[in-house]
PDB file of N, CA and C in Angstrom:
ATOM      1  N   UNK A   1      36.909  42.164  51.053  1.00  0.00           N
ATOM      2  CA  UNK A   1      35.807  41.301  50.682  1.00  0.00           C
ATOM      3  C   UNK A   1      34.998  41.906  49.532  1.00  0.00           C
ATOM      4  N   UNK A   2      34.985  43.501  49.605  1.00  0.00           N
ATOM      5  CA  UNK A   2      34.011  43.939  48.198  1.00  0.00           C
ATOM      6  C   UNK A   2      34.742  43.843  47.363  1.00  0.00           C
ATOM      7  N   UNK A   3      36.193  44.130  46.967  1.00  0.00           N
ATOM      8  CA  UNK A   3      36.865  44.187  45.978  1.00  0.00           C
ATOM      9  C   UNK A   3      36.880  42.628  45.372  1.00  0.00           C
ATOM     10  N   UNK A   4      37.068  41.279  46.113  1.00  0.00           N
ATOM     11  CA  UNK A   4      36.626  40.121  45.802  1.00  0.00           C
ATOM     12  C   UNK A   4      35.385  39.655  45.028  1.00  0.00           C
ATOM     13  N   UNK A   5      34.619  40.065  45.558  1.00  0.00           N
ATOM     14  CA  UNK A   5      32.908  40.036  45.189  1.00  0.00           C
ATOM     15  C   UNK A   5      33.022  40.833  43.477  1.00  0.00           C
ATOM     16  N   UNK A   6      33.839  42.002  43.722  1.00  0.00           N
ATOM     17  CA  UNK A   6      33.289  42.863  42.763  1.00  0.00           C
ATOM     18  C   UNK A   6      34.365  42.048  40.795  1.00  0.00           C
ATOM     19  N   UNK A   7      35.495  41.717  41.632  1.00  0.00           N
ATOM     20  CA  UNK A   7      36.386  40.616  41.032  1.00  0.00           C
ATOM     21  C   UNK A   7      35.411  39.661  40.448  1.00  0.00           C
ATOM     22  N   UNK A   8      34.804  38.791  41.294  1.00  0.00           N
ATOM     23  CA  UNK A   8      33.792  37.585  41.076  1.00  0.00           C
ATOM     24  C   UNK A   8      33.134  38.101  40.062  1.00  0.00           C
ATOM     25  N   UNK A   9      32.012  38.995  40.191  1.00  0.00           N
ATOM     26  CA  UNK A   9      30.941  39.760  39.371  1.00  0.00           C
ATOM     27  C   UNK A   9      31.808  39.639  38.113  1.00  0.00           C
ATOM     28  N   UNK A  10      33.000  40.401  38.039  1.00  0.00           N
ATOM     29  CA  UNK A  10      33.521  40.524  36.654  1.00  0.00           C
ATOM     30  C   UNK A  10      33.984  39.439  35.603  1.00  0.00           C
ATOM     31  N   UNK A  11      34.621  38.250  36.764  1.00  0.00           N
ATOM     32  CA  UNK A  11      34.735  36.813  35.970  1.00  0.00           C
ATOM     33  C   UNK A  11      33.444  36.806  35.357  1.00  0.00           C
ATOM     34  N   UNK A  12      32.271  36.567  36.144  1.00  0.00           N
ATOM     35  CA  UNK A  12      30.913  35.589  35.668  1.00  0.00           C
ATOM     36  C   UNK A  12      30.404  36.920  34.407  1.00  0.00           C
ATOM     37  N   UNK A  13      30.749  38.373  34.676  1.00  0.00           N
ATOM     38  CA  UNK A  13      30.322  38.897  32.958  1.00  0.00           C
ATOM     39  C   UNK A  13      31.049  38.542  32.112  1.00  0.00           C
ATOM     40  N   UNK A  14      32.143  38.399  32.080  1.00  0.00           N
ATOM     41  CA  UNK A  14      33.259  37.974  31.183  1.00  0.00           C
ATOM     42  C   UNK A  14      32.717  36.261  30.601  1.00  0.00           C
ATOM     43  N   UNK A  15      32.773  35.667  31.283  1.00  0.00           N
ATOM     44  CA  UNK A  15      32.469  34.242  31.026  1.00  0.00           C
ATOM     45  C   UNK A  15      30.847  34.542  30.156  1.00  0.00           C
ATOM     46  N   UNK A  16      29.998  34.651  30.740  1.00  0.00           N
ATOM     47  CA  UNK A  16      28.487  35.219  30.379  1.00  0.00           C
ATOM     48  C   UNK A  16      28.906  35.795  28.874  1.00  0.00           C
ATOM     49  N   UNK A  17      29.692  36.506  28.579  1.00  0.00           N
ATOM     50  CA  UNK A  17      29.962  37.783  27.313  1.00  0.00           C
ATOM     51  C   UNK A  17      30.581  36.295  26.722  1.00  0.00           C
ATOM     52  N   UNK A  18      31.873  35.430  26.784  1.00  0.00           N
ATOM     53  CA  UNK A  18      32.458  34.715  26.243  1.00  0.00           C
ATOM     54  C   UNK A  18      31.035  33.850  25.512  1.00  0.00           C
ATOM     55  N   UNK A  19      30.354  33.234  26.765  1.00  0.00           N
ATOM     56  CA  UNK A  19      29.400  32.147  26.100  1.00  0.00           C
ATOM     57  C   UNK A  19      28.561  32.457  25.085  1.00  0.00           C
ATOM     58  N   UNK A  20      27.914  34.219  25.138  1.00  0.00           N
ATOM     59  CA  UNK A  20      26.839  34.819  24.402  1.00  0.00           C
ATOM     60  C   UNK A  20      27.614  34.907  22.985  1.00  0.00           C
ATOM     61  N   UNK A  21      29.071  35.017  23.166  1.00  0.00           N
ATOM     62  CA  UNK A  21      29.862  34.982  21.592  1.00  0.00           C
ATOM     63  C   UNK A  21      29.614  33.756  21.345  1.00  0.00           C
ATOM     64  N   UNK A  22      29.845  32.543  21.876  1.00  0.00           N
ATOM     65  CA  UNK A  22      29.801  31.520  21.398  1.00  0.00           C
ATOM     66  C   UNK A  22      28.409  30.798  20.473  1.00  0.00           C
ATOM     67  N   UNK A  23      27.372  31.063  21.155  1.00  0.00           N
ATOM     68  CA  UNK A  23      26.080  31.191  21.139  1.00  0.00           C
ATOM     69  C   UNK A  23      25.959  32.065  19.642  1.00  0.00           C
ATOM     70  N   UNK A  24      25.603  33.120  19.669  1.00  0.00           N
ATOM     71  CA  UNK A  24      25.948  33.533  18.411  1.00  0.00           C
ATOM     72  C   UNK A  24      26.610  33.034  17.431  1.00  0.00           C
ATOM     73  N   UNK A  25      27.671  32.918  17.004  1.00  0.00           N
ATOM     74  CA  UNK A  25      28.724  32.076  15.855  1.00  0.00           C
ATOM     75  C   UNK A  25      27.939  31.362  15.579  1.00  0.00           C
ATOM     76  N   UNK A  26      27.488  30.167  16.783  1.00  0.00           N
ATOM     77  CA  UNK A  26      26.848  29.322  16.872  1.00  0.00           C
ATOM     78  C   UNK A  26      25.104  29.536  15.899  1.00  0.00           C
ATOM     79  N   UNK A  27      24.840  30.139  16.250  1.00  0.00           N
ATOM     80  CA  UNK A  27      23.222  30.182  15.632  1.00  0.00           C
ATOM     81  C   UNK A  27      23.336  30.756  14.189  1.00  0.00           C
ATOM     82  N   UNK A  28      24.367  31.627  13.876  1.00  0.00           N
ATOM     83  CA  UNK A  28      24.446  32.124  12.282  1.00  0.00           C
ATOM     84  C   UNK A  28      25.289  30.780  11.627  1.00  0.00           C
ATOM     85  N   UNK A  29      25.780  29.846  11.635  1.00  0.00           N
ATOM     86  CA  UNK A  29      26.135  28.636  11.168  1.00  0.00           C
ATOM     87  C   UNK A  29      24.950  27.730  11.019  1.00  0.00           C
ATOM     88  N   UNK A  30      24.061  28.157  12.391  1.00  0.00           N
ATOM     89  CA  UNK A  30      23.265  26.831  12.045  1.00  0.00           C
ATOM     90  C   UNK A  30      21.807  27.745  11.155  1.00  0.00           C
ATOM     91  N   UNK A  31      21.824  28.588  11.016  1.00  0.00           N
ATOM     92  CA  UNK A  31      20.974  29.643  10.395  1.00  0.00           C
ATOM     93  C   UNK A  31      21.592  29.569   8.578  1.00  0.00           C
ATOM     94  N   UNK A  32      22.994  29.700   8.702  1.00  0.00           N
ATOM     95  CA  UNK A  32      23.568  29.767   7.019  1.00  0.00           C
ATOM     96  C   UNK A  32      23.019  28.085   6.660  1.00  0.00           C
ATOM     97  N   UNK A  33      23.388  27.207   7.554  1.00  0.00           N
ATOM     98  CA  UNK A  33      22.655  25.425   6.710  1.00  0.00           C
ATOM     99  C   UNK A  33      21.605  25.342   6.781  1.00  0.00           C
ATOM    100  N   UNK A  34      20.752  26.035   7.401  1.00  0.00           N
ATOM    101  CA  UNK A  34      19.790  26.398   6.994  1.00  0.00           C
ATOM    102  C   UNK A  34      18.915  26.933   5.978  1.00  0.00           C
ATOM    103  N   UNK A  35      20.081  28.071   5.661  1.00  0.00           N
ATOM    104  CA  UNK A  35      19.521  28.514   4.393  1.00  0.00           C
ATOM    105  C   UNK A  35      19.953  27.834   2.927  1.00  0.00           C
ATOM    106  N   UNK A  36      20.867  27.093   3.205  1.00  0.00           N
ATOM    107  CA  UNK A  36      21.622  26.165   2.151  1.00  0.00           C
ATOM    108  C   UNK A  36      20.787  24.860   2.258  1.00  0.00           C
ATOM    109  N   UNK A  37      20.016  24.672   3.024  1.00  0.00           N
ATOM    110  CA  UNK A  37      18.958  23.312   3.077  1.00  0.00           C
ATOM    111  C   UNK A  37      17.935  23.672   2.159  1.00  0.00           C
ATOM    112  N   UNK A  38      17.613  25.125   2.302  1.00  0.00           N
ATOM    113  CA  UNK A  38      16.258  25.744   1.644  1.00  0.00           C
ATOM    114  C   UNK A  38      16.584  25.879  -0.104  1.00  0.00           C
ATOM    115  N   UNK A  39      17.431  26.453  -0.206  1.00  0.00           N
ATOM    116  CA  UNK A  39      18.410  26.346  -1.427  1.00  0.00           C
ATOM    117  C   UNK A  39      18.134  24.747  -2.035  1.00  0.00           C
ATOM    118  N   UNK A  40      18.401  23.604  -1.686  1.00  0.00           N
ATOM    119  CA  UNK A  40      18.553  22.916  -2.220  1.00  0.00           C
ATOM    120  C   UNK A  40      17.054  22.346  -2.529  1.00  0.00           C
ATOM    121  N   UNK A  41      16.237  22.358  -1.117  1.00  0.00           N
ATOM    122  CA  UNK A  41      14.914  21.755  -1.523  1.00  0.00           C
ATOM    123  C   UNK A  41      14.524  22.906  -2.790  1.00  0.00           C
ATOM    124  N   UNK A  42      14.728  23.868  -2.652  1.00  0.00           N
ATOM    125  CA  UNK A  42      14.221  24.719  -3.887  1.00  0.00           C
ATOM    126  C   UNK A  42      14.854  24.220  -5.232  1.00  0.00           C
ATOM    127  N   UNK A  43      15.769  23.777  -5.651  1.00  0.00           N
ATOM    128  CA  UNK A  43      16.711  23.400  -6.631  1.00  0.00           C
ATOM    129  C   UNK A  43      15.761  22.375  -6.913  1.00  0.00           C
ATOM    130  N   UNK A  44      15.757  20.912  -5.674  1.00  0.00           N
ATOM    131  CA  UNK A  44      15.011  20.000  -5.987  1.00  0.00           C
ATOM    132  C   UNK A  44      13.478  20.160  -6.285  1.00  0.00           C
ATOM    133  N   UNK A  45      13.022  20.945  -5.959  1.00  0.00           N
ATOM    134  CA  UNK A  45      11.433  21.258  -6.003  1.00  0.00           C
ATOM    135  C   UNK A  45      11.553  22.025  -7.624  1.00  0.00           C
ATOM    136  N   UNK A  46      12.231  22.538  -8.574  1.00  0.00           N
ATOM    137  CA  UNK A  46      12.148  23.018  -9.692  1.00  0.00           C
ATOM    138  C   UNK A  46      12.575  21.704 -10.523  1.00  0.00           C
ATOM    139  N   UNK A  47      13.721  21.070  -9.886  1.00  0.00           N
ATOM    140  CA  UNK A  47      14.087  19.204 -10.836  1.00  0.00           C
ATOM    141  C   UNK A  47      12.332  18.533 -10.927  1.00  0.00           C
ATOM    142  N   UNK A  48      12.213  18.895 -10.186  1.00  0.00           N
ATOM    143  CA  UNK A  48      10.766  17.662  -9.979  1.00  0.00           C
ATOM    144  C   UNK A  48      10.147  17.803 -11.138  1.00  0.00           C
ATOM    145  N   UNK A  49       9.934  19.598 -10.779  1.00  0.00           N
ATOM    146  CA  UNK A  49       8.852  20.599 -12.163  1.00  0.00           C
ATOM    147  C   UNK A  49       9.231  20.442 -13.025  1.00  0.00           C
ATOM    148  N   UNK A  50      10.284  20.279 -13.147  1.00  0.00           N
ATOM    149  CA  UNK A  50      10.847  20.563 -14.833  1.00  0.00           C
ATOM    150  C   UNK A  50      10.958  18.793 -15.315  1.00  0.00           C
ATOM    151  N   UNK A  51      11.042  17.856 -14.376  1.00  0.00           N
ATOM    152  CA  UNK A  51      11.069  16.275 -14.684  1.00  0.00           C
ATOM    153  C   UNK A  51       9.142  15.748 -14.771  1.00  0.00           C
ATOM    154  N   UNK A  52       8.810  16.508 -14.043  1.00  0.00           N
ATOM    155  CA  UNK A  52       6.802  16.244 -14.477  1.00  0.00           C
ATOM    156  C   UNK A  52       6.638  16.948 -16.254  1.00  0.00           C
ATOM    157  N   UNK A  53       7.257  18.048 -16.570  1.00  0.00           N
ATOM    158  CA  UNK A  53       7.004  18.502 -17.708  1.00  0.00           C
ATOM    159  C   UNK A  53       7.304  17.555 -18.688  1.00  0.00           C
ATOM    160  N   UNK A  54       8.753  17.408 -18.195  1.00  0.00           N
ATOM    161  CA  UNK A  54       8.993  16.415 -19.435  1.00  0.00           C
ATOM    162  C   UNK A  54       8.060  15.309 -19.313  1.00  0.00           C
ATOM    163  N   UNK A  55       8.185  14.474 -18.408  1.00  0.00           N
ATOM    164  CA  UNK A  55       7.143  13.309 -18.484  1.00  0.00           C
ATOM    165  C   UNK A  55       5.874  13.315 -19.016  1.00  0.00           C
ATOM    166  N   UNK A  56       4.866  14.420 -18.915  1.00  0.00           N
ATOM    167  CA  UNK A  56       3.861  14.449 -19.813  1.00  0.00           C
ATOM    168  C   UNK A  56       3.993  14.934 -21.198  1.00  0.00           C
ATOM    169  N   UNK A  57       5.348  15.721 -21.101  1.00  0.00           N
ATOM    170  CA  UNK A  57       5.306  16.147 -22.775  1.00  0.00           C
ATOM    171  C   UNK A  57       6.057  14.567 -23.288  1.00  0.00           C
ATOM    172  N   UNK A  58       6.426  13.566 -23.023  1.00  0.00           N
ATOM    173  CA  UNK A  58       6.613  12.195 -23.369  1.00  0.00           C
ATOM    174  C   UNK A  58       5.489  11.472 -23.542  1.00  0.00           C
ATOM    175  N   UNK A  59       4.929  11.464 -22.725  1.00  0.00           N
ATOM    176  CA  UNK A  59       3.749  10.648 -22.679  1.00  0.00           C
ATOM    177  C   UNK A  59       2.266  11.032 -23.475  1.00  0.00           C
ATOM    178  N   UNK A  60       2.347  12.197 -23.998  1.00  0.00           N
ATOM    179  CA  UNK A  60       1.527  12.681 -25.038  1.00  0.00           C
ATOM    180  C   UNK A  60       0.317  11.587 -25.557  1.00  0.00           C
ATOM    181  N   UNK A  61      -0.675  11.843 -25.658  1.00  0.00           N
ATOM    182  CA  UNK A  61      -1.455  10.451 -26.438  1.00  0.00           C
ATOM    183  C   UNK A  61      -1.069  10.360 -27.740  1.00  0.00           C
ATOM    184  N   UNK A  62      -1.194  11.298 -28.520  1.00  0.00           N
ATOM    185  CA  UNK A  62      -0.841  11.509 -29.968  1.00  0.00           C
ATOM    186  C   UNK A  62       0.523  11.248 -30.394  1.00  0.00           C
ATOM    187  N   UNK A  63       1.735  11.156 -29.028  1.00  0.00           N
ATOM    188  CA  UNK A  63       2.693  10.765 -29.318  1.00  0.00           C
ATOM    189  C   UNK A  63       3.322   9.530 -29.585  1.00  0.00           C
ATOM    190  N   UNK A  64       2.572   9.023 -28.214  1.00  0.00           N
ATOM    191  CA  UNK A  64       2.517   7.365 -28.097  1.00  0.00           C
ATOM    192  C   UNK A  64       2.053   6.591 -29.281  1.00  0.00           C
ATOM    193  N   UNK A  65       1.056   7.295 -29.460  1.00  0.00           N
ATOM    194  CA  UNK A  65       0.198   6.438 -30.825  1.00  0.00           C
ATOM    195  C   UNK A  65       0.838   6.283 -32.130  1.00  0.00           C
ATOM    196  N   UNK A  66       1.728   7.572 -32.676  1.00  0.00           N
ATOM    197  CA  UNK A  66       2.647   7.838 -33.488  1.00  0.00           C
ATOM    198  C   UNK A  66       3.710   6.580 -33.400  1.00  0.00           C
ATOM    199  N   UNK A  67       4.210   6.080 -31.786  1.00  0.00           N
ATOM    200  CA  UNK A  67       5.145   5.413 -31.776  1.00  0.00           C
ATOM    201  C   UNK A  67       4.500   4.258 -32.064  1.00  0.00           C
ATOM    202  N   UNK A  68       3.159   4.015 -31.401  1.00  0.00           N
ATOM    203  CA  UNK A  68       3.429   2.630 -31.425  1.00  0.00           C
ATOM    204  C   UNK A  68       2.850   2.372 -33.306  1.00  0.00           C
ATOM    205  N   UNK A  69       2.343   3.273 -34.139  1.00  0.00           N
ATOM    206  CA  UNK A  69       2.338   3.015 -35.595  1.00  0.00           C
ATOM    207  C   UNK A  69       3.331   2.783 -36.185  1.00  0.00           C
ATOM    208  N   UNK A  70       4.808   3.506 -35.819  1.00  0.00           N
ATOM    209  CA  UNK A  70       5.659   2.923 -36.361  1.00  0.00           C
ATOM    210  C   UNK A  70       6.323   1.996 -35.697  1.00  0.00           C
ATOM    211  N   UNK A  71       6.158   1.414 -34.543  1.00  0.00           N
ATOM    212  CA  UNK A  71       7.420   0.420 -34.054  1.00  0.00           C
ATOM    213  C   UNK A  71       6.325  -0.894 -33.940  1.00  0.00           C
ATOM    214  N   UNK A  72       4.762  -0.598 -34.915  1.00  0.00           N
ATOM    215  CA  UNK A  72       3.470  -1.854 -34.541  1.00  0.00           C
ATOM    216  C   UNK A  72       4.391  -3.332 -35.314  1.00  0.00           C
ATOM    217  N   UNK A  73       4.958  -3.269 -36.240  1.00  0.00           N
ATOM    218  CA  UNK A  73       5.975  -4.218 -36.998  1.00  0.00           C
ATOM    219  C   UNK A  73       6.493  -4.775 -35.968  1.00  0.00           C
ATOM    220  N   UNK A  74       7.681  -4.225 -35.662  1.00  0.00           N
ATOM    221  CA  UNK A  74       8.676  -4.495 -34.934  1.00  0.00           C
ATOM    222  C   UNK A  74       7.991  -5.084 -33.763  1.00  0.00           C
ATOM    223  N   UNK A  75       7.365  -4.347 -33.120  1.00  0.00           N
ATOM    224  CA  UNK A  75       6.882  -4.751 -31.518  1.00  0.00           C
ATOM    225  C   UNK A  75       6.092  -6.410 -31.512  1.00  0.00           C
ATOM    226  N   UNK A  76       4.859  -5.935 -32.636  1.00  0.00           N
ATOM    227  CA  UNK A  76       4.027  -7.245 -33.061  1.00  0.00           C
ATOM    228  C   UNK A  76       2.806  -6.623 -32.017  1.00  0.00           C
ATOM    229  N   UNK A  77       2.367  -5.458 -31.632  1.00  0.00           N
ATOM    230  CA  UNK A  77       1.498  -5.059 -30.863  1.00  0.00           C
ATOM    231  C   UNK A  77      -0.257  -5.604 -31.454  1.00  0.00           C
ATOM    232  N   UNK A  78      -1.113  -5.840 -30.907  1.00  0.00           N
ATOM    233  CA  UNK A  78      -2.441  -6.313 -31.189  1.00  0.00           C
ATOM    234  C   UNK A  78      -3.196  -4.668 -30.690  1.00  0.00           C
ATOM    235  N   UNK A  79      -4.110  -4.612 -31.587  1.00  0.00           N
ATOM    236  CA  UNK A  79      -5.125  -3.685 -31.144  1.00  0.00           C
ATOM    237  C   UNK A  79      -5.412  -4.245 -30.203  1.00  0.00           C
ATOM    238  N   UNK A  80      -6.320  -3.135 -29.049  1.00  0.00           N
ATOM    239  CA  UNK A  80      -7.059  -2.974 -28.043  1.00  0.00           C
ATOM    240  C   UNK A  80      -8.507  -4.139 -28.270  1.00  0.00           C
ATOM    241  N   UNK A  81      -8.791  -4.582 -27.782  1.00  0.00           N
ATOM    242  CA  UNK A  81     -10.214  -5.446 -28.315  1.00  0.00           C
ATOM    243  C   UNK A  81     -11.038  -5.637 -26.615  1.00  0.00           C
ATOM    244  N   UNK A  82     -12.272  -5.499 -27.170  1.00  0.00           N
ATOM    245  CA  UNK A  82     -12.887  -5.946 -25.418  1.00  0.00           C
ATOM    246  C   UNK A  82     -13.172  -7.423 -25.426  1.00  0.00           C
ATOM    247  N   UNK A  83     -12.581  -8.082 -25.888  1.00  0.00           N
ATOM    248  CA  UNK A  83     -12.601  -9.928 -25.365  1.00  0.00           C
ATOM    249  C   UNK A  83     -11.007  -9.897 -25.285  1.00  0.00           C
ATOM    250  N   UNK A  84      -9.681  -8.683 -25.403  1.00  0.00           N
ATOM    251  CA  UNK A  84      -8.619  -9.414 -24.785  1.00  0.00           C
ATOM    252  C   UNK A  84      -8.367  -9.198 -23.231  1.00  0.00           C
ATOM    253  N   UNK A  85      -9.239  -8.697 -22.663  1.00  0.00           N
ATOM    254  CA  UNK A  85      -9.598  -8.748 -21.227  1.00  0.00           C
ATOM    255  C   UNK A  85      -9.988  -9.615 -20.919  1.00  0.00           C
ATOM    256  N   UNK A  86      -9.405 -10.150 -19.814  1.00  0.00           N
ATOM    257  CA  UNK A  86      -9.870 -11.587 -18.587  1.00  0.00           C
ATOM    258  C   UNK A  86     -11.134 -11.627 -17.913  1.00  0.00           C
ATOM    259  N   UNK A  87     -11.786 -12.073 -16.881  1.00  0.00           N
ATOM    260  CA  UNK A  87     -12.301 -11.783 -16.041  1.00  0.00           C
ATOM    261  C   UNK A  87     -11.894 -12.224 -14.576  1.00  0.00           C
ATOM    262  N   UNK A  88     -12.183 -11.256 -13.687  1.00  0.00           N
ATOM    263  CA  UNK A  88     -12.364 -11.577 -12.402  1.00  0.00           C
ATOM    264  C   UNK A  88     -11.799 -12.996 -11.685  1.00  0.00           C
ATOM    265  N   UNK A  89     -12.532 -14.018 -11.822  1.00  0.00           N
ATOM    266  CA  UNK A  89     -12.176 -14.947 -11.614  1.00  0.00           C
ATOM    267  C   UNK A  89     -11.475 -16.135 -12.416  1.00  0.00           C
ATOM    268  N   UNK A  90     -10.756 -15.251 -13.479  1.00  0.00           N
ATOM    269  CA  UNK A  90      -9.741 -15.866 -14.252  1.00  0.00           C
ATOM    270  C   UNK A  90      -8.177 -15.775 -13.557  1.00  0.00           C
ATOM    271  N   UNK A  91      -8.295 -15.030 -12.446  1.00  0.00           N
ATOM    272  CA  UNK A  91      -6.990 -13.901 -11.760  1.00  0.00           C
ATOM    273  C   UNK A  91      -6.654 -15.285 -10.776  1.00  0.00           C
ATOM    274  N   UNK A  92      -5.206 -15.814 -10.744  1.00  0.00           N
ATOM    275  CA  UNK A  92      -5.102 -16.747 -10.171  1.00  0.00           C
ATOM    276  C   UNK A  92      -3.944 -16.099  -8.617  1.00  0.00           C
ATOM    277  N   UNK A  93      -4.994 -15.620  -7.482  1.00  0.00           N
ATOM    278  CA  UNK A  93      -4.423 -14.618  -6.998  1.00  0.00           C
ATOM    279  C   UNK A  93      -3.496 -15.863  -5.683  1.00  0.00           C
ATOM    280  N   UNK A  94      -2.374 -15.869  -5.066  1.00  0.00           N
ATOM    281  CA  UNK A  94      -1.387 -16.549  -4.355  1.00  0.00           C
ATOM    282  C   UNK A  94      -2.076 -16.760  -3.366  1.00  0.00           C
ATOM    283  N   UNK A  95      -1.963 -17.929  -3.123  1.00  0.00           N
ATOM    284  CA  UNK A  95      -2.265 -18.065  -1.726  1.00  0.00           C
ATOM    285  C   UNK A  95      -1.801 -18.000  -0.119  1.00  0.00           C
ATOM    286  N   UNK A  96      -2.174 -17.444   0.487  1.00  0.00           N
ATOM    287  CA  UNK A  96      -2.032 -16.598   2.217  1.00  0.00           C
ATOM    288  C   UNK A  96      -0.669 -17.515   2.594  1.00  0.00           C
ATOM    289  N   UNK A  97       0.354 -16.901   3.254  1.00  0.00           N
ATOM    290  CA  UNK A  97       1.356 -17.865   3.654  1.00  0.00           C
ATOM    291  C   UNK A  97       0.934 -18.020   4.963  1.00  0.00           C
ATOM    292  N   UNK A  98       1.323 -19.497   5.009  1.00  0.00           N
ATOM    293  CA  UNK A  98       1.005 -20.202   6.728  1.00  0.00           C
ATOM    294  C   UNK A  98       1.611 -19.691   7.844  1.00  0.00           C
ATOM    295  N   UNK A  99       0.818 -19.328   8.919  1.00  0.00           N
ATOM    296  CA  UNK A  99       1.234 -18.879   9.550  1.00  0.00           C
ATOM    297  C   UNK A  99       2.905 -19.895  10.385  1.00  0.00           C
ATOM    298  N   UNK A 100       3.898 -19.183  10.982  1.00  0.00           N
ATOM    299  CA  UNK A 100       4.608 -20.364  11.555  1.00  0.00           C
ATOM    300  C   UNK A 100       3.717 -20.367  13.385  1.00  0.00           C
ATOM    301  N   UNK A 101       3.792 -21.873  13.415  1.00  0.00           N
ATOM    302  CA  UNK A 101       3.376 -21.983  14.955  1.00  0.00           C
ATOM    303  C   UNK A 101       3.951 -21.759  16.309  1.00  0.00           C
ATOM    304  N   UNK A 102       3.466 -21.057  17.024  1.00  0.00           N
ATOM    305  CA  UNK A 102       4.368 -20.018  18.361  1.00  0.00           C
ATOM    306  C   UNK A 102       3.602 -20.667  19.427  1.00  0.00           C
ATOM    307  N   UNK A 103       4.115 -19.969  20.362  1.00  0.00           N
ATOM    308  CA  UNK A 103       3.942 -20.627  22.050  1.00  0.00           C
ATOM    309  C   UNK A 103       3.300 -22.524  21.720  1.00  0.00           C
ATOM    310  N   UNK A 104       3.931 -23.087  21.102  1.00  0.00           N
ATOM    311  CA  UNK A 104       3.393 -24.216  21.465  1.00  0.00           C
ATOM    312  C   UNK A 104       3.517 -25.088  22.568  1.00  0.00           C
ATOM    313  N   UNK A 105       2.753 -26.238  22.767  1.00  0.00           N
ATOM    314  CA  UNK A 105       2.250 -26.796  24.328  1.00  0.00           C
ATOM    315  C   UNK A 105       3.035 -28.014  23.998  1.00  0.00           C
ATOM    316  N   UNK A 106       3.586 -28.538  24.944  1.00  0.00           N
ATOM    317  CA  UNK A 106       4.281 -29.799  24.833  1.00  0.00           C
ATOM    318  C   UNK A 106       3.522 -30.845  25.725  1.00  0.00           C
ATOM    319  N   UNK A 107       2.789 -31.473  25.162  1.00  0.00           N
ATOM    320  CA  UNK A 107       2.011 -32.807  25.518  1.00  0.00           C
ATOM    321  C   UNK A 107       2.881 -34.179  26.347  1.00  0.00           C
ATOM    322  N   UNK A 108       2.954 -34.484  27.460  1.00  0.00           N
ATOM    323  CA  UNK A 108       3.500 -35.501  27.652  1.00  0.00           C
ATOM    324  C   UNK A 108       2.509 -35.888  28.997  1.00  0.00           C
ATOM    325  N   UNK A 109       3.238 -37.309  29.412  1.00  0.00           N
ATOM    326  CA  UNK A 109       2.258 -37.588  30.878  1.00  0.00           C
ATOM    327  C   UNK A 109       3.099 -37.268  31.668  1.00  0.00           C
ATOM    328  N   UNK A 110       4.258 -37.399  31.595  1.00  0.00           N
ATOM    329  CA  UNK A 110       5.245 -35.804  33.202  1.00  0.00           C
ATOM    330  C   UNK A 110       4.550 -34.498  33.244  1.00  0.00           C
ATOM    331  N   UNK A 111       4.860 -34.302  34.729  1.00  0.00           N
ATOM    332  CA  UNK A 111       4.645 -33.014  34.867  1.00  0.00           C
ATOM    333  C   UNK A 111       5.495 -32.252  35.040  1.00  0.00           C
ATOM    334  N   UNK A 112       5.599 -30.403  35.213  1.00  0.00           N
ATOM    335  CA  UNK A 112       6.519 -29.990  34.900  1.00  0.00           C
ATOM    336  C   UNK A 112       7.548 -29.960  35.385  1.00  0.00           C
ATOM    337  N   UNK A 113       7.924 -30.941  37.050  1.00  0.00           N
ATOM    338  CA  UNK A 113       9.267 -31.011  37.571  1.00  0.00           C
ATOM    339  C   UNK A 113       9.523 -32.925  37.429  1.00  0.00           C
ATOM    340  N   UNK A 114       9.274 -33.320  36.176  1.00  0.00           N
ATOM    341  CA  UNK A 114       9.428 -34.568  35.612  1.00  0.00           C
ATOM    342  C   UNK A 114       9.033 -35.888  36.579  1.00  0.00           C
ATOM    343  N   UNK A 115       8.229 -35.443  37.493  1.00  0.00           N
ATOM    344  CA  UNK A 115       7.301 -36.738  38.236  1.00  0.00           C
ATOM    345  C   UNK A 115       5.908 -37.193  37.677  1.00  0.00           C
ATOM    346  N   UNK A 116       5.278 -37.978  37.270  1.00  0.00           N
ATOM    347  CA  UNK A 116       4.472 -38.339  36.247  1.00  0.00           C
ATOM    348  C   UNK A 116       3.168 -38.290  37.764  1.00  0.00           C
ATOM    349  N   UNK A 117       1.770 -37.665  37.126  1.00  0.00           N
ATOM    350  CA  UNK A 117       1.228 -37.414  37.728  1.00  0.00           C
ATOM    351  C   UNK A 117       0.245 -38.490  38.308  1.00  0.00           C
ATOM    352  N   UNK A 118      -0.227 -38.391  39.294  1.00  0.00           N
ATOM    353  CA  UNK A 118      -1.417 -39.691  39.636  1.00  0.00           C
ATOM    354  C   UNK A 118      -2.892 -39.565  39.043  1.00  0.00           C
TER     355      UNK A 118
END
């Protein structure tokens, strides 16, 4: 009976040792996509930086203005003026969509097991 027991004991370390390998493998895989997730948001987090740079070095005031002097021909652009602004209640804003109608009541003189009431 001890030599059994002591048998037993040795399966369940063995199995225990098998799973703790498994476990391991296991956590440095999910630890390496991990670090390959970080990798990439970092990649993407420098695209961003380097796509904001450009965008303001595009958008320049002095640049724009340059463009629109030479493309004012072509385009047919109007100066800025304070009467080509609207007002307020010139804004012809959409009107609310109707609601659709739910739980509605059905009107009749039956009642609800179709005998008409007194």
């Amino acid at each position: 009976m001890k030599g059994f027991l002591h048998v037993l004991a040795a399966m369940v370390v063995m199995g225990l040792a098998f799973w703790a390998y498994q476990e391991n493998y296991r956590t440095q895989a999910a630890l390496r996509e991990v670090r390959d997730l970080h990798d990439q948001i970092g990649l993407a987090h420098s695209r961003i930086n380097m796509l904001n740079a450009e965008w303001a070095y595009l958008n320049r005031p002095d640049r724009l203005r340059d463009l629109a002097d030479i493309n004012f021909e072509r385009l047919g652009l109007l100066p800025m003026l304070p009467d080509a602004f609207g007002k307020v209640d010139q804004v012809a804003y959409p009107l609310p969509p109707f609601l659709p109608l739910g739980n509605s009541v059905n009107l009749s003189s039956q009642g609800a097991d179709g005998i008409e009431p007194l």
